[in-house]
Protein backbone atom coordinates (compact mmCIF):
# COMPACT_ATOMS: atom_id res chain seq x y z
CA UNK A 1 -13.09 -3.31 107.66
CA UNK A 2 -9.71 -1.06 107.57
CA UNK A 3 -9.04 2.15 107.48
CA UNK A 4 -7.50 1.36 104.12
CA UNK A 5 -11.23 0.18 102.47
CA UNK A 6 -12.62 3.66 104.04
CA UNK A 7 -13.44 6.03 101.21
CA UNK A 8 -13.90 9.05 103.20
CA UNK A 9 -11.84 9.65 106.41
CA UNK A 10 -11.81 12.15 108.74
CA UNK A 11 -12.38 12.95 112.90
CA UNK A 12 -15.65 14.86 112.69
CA UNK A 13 -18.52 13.34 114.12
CA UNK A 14 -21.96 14.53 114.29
CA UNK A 15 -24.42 14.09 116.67
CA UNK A 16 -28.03 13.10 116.03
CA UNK A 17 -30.81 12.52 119.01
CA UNK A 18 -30.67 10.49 121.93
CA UNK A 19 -32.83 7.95 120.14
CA UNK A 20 -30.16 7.05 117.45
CA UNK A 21 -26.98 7.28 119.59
CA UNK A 22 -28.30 3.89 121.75
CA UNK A 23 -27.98 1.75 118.33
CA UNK A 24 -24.37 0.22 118.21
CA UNK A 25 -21.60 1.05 116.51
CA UNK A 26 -20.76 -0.49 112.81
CA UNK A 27 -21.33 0.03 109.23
CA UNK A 28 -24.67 1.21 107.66
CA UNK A 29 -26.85 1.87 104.72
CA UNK A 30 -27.41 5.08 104.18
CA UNK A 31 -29.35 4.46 100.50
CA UNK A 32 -27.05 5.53 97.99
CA UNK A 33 -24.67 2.54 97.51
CA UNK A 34 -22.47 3.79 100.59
CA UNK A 35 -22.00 3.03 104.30
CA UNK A 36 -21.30 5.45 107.07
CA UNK A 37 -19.83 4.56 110.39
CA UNK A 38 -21.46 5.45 113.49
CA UNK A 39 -19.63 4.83 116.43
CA UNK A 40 -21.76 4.35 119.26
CA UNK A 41 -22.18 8.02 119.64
CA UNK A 42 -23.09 9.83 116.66
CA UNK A 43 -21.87 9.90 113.11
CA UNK A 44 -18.75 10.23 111.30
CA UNK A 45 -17.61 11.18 108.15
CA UNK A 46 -16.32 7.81 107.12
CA UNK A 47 -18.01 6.39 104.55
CA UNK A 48 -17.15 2.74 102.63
CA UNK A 49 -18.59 1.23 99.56
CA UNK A 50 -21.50 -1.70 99.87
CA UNK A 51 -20.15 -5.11 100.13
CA UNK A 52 -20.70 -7.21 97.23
CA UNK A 53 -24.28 -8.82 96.83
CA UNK A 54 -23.74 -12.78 96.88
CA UNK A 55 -25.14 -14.23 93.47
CA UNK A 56 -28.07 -16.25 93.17
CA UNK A 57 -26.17 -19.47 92.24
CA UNK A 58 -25.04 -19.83 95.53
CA UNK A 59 -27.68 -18.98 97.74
CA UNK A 60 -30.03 -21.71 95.64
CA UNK A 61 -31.22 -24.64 98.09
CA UNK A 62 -30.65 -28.66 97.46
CA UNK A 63 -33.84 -30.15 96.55
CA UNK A 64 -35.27 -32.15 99.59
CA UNK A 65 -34.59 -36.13 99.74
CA UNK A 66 -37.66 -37.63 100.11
CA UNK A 67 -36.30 -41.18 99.85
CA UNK A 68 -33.95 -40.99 102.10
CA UNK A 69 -36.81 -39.17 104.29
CA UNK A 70 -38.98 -41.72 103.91
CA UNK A 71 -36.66 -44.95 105.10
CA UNK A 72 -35.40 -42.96 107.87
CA UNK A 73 -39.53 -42.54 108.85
CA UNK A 74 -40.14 -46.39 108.51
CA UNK A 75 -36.74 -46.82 110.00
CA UNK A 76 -37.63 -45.19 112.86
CA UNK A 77 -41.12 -46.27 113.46
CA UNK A 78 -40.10 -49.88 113.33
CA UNK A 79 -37.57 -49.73 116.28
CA UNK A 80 -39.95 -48.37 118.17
CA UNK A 81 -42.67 -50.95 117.14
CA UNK A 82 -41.41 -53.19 120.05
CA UNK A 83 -41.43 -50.47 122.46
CA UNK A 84 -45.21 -49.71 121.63
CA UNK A 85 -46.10 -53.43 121.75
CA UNK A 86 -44.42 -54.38 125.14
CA UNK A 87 -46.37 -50.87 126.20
CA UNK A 88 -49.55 -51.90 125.38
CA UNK A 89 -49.42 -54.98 126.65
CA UNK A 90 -48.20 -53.66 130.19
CA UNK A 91 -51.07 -51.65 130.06
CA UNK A 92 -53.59 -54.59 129.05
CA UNK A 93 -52.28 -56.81 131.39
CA UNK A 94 -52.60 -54.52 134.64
CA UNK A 95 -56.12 -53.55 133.29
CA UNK A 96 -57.42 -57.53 133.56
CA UNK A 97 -58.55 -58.17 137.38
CA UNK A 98 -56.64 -60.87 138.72
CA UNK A 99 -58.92 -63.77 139.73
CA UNK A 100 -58.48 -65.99 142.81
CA UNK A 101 -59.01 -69.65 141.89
CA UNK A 102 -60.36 -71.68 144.98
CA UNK A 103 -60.40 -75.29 145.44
């Protein structure tokens, strides 16, 4: 944000506890429709209006495709319908015991 969005401007800052000056510095609420810089250290006496909440319109989600969900399932489950098959018959065929004919 610039300088020239800042409603209230000067160099004073104030200090507040150790615990708040580890937070970094930016922009925030203070509850009554205003921002206040902190920079890192303490407080200042800038102050800026709240951004402009985003409507509702925009923020609304598409409605889920479930056809298109659904053939990309089936899609997917038949390529890898071979896979399973040559699998599972790998595994059949090194489960039989190999029998020794004899003449």
């Amino acid at each position: 944000m610039s300088n020239a969005d800042v409603v209230g401007h000067s160099t004073t800052t104030t200090t507040f506890p150790a615990a708040v000056a580890s937070a970094p510095a930016g922009w925030y609420d203070i509850g009554s429709g205003r921002r206040r810089w902190f920079d890192g250290r303490g407080w200042t006496d800038h102050y800026a209006p709240m951004p402009p909440e985003t409507t509702v319109a925009s923020s609304r989600r598409h409605p889920a495709d479930h056809g298109f969900h659904l053939i990309m399932t089936v899609m997917t489950l038949c390529a890898w319908l071979p896979v399973w098959a040559l699998a599972a018959g790998w595994s059949a065929a090194r489960r039989t015991p190999h029998r020794t004919i004899r003449l």
